[in-house]
Protein backbone atom coordinates (compact mmCIF):
# COMPACT_ATOMS: atom_id res chain seq x y z
CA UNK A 1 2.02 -22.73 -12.90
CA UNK A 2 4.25 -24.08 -15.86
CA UNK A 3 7.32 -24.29 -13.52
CA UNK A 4 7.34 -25.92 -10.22
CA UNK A 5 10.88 -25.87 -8.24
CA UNK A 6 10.53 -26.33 -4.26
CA UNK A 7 12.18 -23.22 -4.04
CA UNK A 8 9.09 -21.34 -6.00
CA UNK A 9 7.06 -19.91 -2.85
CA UNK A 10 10.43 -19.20 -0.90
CA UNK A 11 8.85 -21.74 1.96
CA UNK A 12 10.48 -24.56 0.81
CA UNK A 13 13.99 -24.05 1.65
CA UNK A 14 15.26 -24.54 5.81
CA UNK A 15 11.77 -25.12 7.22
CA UNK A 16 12.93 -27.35 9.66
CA UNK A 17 11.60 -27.07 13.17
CA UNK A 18 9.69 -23.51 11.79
CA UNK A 19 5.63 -22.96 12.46
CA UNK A 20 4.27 -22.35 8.71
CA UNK A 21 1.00 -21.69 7.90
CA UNK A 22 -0.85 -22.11 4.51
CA UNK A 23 -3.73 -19.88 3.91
CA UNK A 24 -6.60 -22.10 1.78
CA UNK A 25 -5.01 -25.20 1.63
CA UNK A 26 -7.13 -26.85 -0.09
CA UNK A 27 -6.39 -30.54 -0.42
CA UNK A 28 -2.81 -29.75 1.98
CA UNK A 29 -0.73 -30.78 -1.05
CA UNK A 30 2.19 -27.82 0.01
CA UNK A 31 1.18 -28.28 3.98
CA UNK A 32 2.23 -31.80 3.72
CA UNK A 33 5.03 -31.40 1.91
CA UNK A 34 6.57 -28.52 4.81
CA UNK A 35 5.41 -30.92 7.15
CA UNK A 36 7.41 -33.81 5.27
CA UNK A 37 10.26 -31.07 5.34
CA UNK A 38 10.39 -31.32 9.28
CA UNK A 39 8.04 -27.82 9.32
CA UNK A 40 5.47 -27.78 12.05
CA UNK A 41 2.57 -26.94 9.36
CA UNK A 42 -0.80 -25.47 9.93
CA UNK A 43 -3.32 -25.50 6.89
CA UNK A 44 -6.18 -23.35 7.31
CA UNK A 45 -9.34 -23.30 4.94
CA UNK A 46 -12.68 -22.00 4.99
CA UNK A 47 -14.10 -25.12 2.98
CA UNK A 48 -15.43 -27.83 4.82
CA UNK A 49 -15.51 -30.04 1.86
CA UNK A 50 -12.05 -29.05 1.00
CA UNK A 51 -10.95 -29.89 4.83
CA UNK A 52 -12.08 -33.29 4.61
CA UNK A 53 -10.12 -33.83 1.75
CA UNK A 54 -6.59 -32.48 3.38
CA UNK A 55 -7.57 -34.60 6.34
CA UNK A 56 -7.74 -37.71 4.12
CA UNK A 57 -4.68 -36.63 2.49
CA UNK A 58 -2.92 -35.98 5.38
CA UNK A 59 -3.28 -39.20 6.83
CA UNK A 60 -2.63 -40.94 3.84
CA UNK A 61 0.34 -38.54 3.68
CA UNK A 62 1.12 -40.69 7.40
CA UNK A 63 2.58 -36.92 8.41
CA UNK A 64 1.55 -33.80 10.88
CA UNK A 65 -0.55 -31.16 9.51
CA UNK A 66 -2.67 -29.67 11.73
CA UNK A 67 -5.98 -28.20 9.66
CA UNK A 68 -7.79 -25.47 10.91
CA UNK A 69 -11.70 -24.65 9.67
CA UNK A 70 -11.37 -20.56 9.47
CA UNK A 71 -11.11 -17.46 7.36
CA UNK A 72 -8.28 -15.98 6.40
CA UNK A 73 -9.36 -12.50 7.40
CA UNK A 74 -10.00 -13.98 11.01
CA UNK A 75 -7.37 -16.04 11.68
CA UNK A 76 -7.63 -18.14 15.36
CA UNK A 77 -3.98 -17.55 16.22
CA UNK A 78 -2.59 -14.86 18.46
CA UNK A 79 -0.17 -12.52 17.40
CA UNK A 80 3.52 -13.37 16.15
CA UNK A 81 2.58 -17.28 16.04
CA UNK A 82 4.23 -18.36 12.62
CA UNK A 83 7.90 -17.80 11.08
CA UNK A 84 5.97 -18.04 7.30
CA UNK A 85 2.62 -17.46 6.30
CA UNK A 86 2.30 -18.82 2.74
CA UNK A 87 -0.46 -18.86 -0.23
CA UNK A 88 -0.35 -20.45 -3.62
CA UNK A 89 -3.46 -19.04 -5.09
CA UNK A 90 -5.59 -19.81 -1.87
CA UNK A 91 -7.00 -17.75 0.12
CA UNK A 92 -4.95 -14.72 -1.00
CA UNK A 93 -7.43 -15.11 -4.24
CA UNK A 94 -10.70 -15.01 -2.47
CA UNK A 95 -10.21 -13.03 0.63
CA UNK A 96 -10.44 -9.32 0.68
CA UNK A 97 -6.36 -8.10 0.84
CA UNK A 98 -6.74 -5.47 2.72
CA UNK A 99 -8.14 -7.81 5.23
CA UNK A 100 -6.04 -10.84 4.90
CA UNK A 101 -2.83 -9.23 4.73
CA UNK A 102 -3.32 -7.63 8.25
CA UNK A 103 -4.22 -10.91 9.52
CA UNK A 104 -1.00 -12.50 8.08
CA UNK A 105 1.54 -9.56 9.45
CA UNK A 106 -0.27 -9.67 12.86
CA UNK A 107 0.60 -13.30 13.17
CA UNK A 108 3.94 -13.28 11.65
CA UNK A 109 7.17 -13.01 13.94
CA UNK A 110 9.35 -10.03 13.29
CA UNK A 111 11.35 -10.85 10.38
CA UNK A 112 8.97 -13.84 9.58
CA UNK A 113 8.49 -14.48 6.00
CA UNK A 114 4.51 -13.73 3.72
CA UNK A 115 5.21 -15.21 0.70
CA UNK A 116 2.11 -15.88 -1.78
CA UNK A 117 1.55 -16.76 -5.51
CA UNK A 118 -1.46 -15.49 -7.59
CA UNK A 119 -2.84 -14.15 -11.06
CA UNK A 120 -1.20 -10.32 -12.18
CA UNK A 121 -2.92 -7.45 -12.81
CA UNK A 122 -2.21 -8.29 -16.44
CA UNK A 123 -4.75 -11.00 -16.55
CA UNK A 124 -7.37 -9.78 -14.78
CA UNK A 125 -7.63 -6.68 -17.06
CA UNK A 126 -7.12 -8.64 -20.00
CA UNK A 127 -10.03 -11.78 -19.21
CA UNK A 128 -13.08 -12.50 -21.54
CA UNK A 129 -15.45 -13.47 -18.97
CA UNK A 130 -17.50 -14.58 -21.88
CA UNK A 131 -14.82 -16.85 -23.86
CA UNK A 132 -13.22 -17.64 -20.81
CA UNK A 133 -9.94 -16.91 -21.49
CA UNK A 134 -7.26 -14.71 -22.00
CA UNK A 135 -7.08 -11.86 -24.60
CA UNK A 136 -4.48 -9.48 -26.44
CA UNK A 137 -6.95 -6.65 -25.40
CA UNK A 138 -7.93 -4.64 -22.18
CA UNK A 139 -11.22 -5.31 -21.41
CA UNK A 140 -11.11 -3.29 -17.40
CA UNK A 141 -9.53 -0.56 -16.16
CA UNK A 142 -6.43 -0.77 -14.30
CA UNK A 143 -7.00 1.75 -11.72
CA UNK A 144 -9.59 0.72 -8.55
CA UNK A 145 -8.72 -2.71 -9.36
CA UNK A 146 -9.99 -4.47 -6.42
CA UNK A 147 -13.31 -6.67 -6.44
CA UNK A 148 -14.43 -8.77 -8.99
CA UNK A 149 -17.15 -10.94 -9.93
CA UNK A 150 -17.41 -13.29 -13.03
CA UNK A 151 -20.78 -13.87 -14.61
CA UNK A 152 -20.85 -17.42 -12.34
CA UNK A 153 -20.92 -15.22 -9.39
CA UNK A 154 -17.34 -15.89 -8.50
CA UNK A 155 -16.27 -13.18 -6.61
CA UNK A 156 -12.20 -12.33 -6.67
CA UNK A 157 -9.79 -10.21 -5.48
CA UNK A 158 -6.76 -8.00 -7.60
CA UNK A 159 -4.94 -4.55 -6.43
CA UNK A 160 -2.63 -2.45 -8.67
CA UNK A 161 1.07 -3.20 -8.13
CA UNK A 162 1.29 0.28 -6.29
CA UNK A 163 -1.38 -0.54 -3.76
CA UNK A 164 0.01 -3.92 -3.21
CA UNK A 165 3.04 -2.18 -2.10
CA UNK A 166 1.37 0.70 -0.19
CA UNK A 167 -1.02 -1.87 1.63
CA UNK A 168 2.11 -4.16 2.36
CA UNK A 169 4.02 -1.16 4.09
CA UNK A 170 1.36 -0.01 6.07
CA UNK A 171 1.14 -3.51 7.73
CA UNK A 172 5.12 -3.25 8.05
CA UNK A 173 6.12 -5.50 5.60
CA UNK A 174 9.25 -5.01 3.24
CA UNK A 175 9.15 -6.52 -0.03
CA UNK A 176 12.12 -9.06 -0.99
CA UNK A 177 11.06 -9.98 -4.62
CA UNK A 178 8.72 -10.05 -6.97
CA UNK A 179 9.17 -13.18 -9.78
CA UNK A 180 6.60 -12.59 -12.88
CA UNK A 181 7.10 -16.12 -14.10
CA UNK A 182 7.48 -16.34 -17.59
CA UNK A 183 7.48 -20.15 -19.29
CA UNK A 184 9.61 -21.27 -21.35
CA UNK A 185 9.56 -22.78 -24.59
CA UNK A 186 7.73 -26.06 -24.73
CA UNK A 187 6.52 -25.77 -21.05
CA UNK A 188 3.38 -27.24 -20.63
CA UNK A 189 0.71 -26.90 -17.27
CA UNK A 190 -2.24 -28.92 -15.77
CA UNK A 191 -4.68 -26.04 -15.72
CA UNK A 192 -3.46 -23.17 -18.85
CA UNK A 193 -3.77 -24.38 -21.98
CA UNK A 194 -1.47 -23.95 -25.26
CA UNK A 195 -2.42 -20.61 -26.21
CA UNK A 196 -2.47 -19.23 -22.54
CA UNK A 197 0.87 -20.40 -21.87
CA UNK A 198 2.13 -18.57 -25.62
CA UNK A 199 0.03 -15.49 -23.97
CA UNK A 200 1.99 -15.68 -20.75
CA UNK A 201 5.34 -15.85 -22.72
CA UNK A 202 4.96 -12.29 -23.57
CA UNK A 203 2.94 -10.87 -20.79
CA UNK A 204 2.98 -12.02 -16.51
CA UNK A 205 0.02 -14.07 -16.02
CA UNK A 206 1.20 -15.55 -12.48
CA UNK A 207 3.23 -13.81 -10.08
CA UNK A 208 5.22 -14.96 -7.07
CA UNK A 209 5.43 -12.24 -3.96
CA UNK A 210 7.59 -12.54 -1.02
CA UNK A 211 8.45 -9.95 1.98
CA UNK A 212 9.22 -10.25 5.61
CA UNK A 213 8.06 -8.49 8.77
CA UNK A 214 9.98 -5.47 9.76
C-alpha cells in the first residue's frame, strides 16, 4: 500500500493481552509487531520456506510469535480461540473465501474482530495479464468473479462486493467499514509503480475490510 498508519488493518490499536492471529504471515513482519504491542500473536502460513523466514525474524525480533505450518481453510484451532483474525494480502489472496472465511468466524470470539486487506474488484477486472499491469479498460466480467489464474499459473481469489457481503453474513459477521484507499499526491510504494499509483488515484486498487462476530 502507499499509506501505512498502525491503525490501517484495525489490529493495531489495544491489542494488549488479546490472542490475534495472522493468516499467511509470511515473513511475521505484522505478527511481530502485535506481539511487540503486548498481543499474544499466532502467525499461520502454508509455506515452509516462508516459515523459516518468520522464525528467523522472530527471533531476531527477540519477541513471542508462535508460527503455525497450516492452511487457512483448515485452521488447527478450536472454535472461538482468537479476539482478531487478521490478513494483509495473505492468505485471504490465495485461499478459496468461501472456505477461509468460515474458518476465521468459527475461530473468532463473539464480537471478535476479521479484519483483512487485499486487491478490489476494480483491479482484477481491469489487469493485462500480458503487460502486467493495470489498464483504463475491462478486460473480465464482473459477475462470477471468483477464481483466477494468470498465465504463470498463479491461481487467485476475488468475489463481487455483493457476495463478499452475502458470504460474510451467512458466517454471522457484520461489516464495520470498508476503506478503498486512495493515495495521495506524491505518495510513493515499494511494490506499485508511478503510473499504478496515478491509476489508483482515480479508481480503488486496494481495499481494507473489517467486521466483527455477531
Amino acid at each position: 500500500m502507499w499509506q501505512l498508519p498502525e491503525s490501517e488493518l484495525g489490529v493495531l490499536g489495544e491489542v494488549a493481552g488479546k490472542d490475534v492471529l495472522e493468516l499467511g504471515c509470511g515473513a511475521a513482519q505484522w505478527s511481530i509487531l502485535l506481539a511487540r504491542k503486548g498481543a499474544r500473536a499466532v502467525g499461520l502460513d502454508y509455506s515452509e520456506r516462508q516459515l523459516e523466514h518468520a522464525r528467523s525474524a522472530v527471533t531476531a525480533a527477540g519477541v513471542e510469535v508462535r508460527l503455525i505450518h497450516a492452511s487457512a481453510e483448515s485452521v488447527p484451532f478450536p472454535d472461538e480461540s482468537f479476539d482478531i483474525v487478521f490478513a494483509d494480502h495473505g492468505a485471504n489472496r490465495f485461499v478459496d473465501p468461501y472456505a477461509w472465511v468460515a474458518e476465521a468466524a468459527r475461530i473468532l470470539r463473539s464480537g471478535a474482530l476479521l479484519a483483512f486487506s487485499e486487491s478490489t474488484p476494480w483491479e482484477v477486472i481491469c489487469w493485462d495479464d500480458e503487460r502486467d499491469t493495470v489498464t483504463r479498460e475491462l478486460r473480465l466480467d464482473y459477475f462470477g468473479l471468483h477464481r483466477l489464474e494468470d498465465k504463470d499459473g498463479l491461481v487467485q481469489f476475488q468475489l463481487p462486493y455483493g457476495e463478499w457481503i452475502r458470504l460474510f453474513r451467512d458466517n454471522g459477521l457484520v461489516v464495520e467499514a470498508l476503506r478503498e484507499i486512495q493515495p495521495p499526491d506524491g505518495a510513493e510504494s515499494t511494490y506499485r509503480g508511478a503510473a499504478e499509483t496515478e491509476w489508483a488515484q482515480h479508481w480503488p486498487m486496494e481495499q481494507i475490510w473489517s467486521m466483527r462476530k455477531e
